[in-house]
N, C-alpha and C. Protein backbone atom coordinates (compact mmCIF):
# COMPACT_ATOMS: atom_id res chain seq x y z
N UNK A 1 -35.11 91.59 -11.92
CA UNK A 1 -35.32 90.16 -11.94
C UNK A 1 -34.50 89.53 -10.81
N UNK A 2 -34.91 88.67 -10.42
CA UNK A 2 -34.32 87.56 -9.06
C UNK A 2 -33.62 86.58 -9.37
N UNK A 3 -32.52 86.81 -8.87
CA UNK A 3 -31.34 85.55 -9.45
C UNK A 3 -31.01 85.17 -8.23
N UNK A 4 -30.63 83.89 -8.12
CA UNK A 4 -30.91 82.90 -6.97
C UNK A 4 -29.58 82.48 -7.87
N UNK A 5 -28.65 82.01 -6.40
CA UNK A 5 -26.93 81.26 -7.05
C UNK A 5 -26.71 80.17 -6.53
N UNK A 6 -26.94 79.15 -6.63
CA UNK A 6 -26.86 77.54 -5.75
C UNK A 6 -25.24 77.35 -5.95
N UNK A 7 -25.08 77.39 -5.07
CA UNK A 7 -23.77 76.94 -4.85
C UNK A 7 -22.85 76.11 -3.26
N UNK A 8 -21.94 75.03 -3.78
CA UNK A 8 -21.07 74.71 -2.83
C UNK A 8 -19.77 75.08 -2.76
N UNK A 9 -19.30 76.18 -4.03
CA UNK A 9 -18.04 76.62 -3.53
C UNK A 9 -17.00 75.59 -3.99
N UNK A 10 -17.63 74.78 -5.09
CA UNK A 10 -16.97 73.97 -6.65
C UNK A 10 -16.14 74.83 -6.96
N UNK A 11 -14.94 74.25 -8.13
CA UNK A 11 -14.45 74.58 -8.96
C UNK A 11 -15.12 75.57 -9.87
N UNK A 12 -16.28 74.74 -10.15
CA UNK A 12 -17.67 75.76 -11.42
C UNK A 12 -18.04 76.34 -10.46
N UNK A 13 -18.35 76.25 -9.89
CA UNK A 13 -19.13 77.33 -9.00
C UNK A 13 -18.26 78.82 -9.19
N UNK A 14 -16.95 78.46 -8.24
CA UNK A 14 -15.82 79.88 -8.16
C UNK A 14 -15.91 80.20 -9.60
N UNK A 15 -16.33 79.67 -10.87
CA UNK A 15 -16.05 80.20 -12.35
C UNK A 15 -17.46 80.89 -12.50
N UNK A 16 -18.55 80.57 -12.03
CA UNK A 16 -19.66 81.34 -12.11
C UNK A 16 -19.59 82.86 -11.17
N UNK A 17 -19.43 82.39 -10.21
CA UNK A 17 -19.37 83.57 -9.26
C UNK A 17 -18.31 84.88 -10.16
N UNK A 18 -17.43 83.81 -10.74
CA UNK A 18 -16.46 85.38 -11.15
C UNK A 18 -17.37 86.13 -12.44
N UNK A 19 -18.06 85.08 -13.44
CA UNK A 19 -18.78 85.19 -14.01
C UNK A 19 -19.86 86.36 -13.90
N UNK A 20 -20.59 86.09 -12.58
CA UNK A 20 -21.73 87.07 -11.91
C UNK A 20 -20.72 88.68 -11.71
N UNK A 21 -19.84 88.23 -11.20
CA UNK A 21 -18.98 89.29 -10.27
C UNK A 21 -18.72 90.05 -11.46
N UNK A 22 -18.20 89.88 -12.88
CA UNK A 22 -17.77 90.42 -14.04
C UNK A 22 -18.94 91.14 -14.86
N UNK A 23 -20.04 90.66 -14.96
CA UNK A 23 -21.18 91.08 -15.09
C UNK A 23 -21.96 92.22 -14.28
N UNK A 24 -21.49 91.83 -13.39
CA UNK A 24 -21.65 93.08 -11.82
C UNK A 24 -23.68 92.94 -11.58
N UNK A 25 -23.60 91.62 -11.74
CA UNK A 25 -24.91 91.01 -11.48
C UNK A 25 -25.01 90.62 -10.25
N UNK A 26 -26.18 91.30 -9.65
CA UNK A 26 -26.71 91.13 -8.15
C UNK A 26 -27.64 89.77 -7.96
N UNK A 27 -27.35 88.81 -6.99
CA UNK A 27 -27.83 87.81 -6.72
C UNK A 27 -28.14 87.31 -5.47
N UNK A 28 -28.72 86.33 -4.93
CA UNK A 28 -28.69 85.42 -3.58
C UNK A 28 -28.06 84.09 -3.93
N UNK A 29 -27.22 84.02 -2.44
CA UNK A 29 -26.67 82.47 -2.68
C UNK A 29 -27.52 81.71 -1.86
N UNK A 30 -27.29 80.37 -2.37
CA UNK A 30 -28.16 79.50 -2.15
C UNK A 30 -27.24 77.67 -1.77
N UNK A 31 -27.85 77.16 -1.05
CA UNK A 31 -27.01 75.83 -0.45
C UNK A 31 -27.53 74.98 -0.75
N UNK A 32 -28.96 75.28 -1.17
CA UNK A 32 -30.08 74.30 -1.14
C UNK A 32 -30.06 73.66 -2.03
N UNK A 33 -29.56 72.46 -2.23
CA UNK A 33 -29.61 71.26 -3.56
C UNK A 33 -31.16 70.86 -3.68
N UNK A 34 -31.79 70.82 -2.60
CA UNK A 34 -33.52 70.22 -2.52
C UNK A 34 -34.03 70.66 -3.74
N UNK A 35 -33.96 72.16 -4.09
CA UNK A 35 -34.74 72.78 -4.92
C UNK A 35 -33.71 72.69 -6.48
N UNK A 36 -32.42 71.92 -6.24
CA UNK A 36 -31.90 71.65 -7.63
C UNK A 36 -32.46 70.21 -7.88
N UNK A 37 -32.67 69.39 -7.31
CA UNK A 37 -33.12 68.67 -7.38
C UNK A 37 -34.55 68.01 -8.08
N UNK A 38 -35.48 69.08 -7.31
CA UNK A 38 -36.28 69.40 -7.97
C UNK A 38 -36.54 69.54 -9.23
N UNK A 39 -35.71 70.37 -9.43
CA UNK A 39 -36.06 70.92 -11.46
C UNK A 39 -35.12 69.32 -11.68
N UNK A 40 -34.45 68.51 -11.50
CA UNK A 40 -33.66 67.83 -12.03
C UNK A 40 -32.09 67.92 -12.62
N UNK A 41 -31.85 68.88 -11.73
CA UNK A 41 -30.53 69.36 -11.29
C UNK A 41 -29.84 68.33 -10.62
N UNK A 42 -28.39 67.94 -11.02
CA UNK A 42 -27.88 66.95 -9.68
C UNK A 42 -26.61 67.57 -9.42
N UNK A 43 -26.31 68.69 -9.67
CA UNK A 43 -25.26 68.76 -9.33
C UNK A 43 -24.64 70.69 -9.35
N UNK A 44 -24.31 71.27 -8.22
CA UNK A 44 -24.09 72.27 -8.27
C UNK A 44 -22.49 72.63 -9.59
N UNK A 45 -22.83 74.00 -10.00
CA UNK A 45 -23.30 75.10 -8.96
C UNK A 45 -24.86 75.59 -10.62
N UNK A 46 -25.54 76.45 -9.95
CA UNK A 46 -26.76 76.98 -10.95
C UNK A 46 -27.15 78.10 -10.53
N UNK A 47 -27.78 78.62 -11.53
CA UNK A 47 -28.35 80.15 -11.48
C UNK A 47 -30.41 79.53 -11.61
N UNK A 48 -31.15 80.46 -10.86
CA UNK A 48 -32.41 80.81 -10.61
C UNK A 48 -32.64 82.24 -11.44
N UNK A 49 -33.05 81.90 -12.55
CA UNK A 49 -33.42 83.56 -13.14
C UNK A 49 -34.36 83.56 -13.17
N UNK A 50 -35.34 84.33 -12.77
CA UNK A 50 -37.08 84.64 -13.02
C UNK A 50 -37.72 82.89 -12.37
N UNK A 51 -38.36 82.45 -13.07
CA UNK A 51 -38.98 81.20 -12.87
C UNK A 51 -37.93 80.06 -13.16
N UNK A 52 -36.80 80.37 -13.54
CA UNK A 52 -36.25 79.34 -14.59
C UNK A 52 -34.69 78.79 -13.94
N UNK A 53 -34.16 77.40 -13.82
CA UNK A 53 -33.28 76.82 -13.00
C UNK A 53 -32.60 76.98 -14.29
N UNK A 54 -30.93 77.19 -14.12
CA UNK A 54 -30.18 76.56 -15.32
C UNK A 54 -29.37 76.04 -15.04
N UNK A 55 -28.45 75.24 -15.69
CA UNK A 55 -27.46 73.97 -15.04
C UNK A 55 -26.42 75.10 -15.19
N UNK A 56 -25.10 74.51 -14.86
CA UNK A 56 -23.83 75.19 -15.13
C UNK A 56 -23.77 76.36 -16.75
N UNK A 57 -23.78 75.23 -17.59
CA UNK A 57 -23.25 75.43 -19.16
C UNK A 57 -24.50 76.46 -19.47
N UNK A 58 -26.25 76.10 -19.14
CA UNK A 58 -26.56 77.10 -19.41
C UNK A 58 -26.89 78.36 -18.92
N UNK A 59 -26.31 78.55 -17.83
CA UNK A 59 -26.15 79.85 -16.80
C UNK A 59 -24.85 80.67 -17.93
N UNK A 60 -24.05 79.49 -17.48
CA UNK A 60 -22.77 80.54 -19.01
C UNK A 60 -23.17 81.54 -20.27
N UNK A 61 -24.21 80.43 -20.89
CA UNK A 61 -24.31 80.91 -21.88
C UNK A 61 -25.33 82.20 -21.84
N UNK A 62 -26.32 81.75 -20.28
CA UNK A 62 -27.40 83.14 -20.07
C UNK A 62 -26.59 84.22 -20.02
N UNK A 63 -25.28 84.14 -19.20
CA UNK A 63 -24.55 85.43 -19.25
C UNK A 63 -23.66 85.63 -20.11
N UNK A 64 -23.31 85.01 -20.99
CA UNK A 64 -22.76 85.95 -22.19
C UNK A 64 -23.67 86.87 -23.17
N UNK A 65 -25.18 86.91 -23.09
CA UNK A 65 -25.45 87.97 -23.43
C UNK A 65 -26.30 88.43 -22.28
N UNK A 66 -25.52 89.06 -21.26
CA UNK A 66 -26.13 90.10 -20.74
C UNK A 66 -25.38 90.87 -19.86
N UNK A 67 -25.96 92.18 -19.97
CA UNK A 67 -24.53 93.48 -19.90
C UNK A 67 -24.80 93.70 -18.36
N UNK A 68 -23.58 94.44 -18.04
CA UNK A 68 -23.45 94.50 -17.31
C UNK A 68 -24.36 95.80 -16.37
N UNK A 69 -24.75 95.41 -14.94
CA UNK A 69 -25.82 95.55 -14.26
C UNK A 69 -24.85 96.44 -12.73
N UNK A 70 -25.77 96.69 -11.89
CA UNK A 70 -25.22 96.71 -10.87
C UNK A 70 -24.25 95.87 -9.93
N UNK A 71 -23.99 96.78 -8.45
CA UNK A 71 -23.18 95.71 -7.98
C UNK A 71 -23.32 94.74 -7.19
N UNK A 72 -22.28 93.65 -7.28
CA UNK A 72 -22.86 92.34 -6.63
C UNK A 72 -22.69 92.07 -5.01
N UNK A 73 -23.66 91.33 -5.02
CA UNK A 73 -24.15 90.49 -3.37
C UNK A 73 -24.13 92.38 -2.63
């Protein structure tokens, strides 16, 4: 699956990334607010899983259940 990481390198952001990094979940980063915007996102940082944008809180909660994967970036 394709995980897309919008990020500016926030406070949340560095807590997701360690997040991904702990998970040992492989991703792309991403700068592009246009496409957070889009879904109705205003504000970094977010995860792109499959079809689906999630804000901060629910990127968290996508990864507390899910094990750990290969390695990241």
């Amino acid at each position: 699956m394709k995980i897309i990481f919008y990020s500016n390198n926030c406070p949340r952001c560095k807590i997701l990334k360690q997040r991904l990094k702990d998970k040992k979940i492989k991703y792309i980063k991403s700068k592009n607010a246009e496409v957070l915007k889009k879904h109705g996102i205003m504000s970094f940082p977010a995860l792109k899983v499959g079809d689906k944008i999630l804000n901060f809180l629910e990127a968290i909660n996508w990864l507390k259940n899910q094990k750990e994967s290969g390695s990241n970036e």
